[in-house]
C-alpha atoms as a PDB file:
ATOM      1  CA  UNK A   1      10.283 -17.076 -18.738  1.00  0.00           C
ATOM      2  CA  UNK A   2       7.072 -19.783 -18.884  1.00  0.00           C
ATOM      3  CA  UNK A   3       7.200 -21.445 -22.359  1.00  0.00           C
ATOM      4  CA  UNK A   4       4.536 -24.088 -22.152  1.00  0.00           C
ATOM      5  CA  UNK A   5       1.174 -22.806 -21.806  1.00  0.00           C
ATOM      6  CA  UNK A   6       0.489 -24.213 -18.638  1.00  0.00           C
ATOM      7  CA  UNK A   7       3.646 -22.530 -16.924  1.00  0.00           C
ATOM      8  CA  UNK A   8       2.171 -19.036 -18.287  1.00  0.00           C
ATOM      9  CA  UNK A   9      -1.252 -19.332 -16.869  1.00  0.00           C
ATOM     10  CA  UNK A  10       0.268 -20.433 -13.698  1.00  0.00           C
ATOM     11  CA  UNK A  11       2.582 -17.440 -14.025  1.00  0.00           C
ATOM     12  CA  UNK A  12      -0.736 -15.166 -14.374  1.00  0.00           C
ATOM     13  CA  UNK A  13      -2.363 -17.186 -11.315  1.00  0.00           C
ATOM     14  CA  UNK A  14       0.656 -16.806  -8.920  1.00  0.00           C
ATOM     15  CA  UNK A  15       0.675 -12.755 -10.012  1.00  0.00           C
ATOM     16  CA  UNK A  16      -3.100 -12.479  -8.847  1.00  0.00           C
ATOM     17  CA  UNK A  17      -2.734 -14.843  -6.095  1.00  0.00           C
ATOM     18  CA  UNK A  18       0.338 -13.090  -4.630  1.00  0.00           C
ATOM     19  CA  UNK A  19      -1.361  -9.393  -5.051  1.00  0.00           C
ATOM     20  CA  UNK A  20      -4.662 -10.602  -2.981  1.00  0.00           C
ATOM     21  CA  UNK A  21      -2.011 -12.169  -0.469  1.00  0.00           C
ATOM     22  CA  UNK A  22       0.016  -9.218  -0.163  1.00  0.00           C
ATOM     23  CA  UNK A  23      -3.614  -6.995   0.126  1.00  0.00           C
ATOM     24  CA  UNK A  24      -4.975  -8.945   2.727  1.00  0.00           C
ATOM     25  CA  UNK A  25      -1.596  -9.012   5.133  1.00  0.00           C
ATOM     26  CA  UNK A  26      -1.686  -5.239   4.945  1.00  0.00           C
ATOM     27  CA  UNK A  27      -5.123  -5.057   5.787  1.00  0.00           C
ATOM     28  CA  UNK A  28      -4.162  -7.434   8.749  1.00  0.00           C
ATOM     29  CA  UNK A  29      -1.256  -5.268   9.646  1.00  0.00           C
ATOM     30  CA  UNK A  30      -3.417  -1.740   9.501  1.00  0.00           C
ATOM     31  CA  UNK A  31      -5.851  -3.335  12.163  1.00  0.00           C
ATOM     32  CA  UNK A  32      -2.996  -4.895  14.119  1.00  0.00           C
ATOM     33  CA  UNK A  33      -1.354  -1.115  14.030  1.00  0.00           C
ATOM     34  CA  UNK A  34      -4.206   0.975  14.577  1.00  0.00           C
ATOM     35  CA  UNK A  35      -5.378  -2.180  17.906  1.00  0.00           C
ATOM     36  CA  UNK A  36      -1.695  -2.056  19.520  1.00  0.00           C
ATOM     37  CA  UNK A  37      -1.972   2.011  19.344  1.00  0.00           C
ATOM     38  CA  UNK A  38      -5.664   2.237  21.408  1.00  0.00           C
ATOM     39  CA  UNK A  39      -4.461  -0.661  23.446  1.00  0.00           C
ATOM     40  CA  UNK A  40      -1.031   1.844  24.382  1.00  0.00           C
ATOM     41  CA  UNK A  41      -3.799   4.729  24.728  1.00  0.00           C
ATOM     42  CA  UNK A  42      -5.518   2.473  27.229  1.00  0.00           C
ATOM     43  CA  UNK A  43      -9.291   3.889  25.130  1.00  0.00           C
ATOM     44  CA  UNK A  44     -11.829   0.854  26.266  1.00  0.00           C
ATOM     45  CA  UNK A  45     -13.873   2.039  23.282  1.00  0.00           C
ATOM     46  CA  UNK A  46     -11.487   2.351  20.739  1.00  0.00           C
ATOM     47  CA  UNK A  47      -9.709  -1.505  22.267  1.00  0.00           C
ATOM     48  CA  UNK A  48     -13.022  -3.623  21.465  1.00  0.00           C
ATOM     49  CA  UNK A  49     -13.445  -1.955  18.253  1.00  0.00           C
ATOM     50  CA  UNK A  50     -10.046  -2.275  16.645  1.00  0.00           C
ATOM     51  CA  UNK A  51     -10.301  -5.831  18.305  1.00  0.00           C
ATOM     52  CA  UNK A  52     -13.640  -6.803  16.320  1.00  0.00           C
ATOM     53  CA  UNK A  53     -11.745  -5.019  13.576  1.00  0.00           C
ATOM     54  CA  UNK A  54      -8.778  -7.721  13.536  1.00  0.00           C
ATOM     55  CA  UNK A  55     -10.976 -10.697  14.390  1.00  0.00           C
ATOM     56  CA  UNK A  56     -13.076  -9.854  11.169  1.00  0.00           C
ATOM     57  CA  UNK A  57     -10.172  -9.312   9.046  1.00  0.00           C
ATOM     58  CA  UNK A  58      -8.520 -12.483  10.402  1.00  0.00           C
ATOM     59  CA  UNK A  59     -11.257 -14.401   9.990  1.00  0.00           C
ATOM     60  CA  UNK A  60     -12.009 -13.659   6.373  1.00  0.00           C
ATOM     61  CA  UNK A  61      -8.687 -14.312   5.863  1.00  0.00           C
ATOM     62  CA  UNK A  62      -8.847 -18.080   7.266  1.00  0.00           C
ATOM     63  CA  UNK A  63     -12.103 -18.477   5.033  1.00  0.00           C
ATOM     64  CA  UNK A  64     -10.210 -17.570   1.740  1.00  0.00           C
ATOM     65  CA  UNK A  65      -6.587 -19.423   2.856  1.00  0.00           C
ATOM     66  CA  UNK A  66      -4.344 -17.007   3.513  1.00  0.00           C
ATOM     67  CA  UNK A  67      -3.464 -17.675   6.768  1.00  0.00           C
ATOM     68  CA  UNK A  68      -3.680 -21.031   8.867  1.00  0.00           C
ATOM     69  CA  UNK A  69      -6.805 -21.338  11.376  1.00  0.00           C
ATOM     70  CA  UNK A  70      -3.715 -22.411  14.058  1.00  0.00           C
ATOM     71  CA  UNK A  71      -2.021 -19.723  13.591  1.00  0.00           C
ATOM     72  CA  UNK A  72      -4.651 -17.110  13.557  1.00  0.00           C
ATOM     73  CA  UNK A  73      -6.218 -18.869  16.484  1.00  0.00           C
ATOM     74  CA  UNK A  74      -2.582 -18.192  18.662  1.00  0.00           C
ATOM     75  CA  UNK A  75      -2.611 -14.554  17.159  1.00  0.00           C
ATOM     76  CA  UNK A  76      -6.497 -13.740  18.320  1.00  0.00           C
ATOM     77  CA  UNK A  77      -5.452 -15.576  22.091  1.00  0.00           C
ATOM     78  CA  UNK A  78      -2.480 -13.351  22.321  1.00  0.00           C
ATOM     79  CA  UNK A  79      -4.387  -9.991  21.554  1.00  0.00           C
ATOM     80  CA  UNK A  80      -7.474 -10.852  23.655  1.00  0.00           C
ATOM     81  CA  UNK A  81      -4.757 -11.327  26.536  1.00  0.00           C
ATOM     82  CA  UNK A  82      -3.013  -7.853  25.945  1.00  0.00           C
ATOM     83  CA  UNK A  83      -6.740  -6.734  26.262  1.00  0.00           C
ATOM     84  CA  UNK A  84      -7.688  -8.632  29.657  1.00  0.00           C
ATOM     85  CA  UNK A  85      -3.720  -7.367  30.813  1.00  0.00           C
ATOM     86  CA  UNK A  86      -4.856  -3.309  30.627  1.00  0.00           C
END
């Protein structure tokens, strides 16, 4: 347990931090779900929707930190290429 004051409010910060973390990655994971599934289903529609869907989310998330722009840039190259693959 924190004793200093410092080591509490970082405690506190880490709890928040970690719960908008944790929000975001499911949010990420919902869209990556629900893209995967229409992609399967083969639903032109339903593809470039979900696909805006995860490049928003993904995006937002670079903004605020979450994840790296590298990384996110790899993710958006591989899912654009499942799309161009149908």
């Amino acid at each position: 347990m924190a004793n200093h004051e410092s080591a509490k409010k970082r405690s506190r910060q880490n709890k928040t931090r970690n719960t908008v973390n944790s929000q975001h990655l499911s949010k990420f994971r919902n869209a990556l779900n629900k893209f995967k599934s229409s992609v399967k289903a083969k639903n032109e529609e339903e593809i470039q929707k979900s696909f805006s869907l995860v490049n928003s989310i993904l995006s937002k998330a670079v903004k605020k930190g979450i994840f790296k722009k590298e990384n996110i840039s790899r993710k958006l190259s591989s899912l654009s290429k499942q799309i161009s693959k149908k």
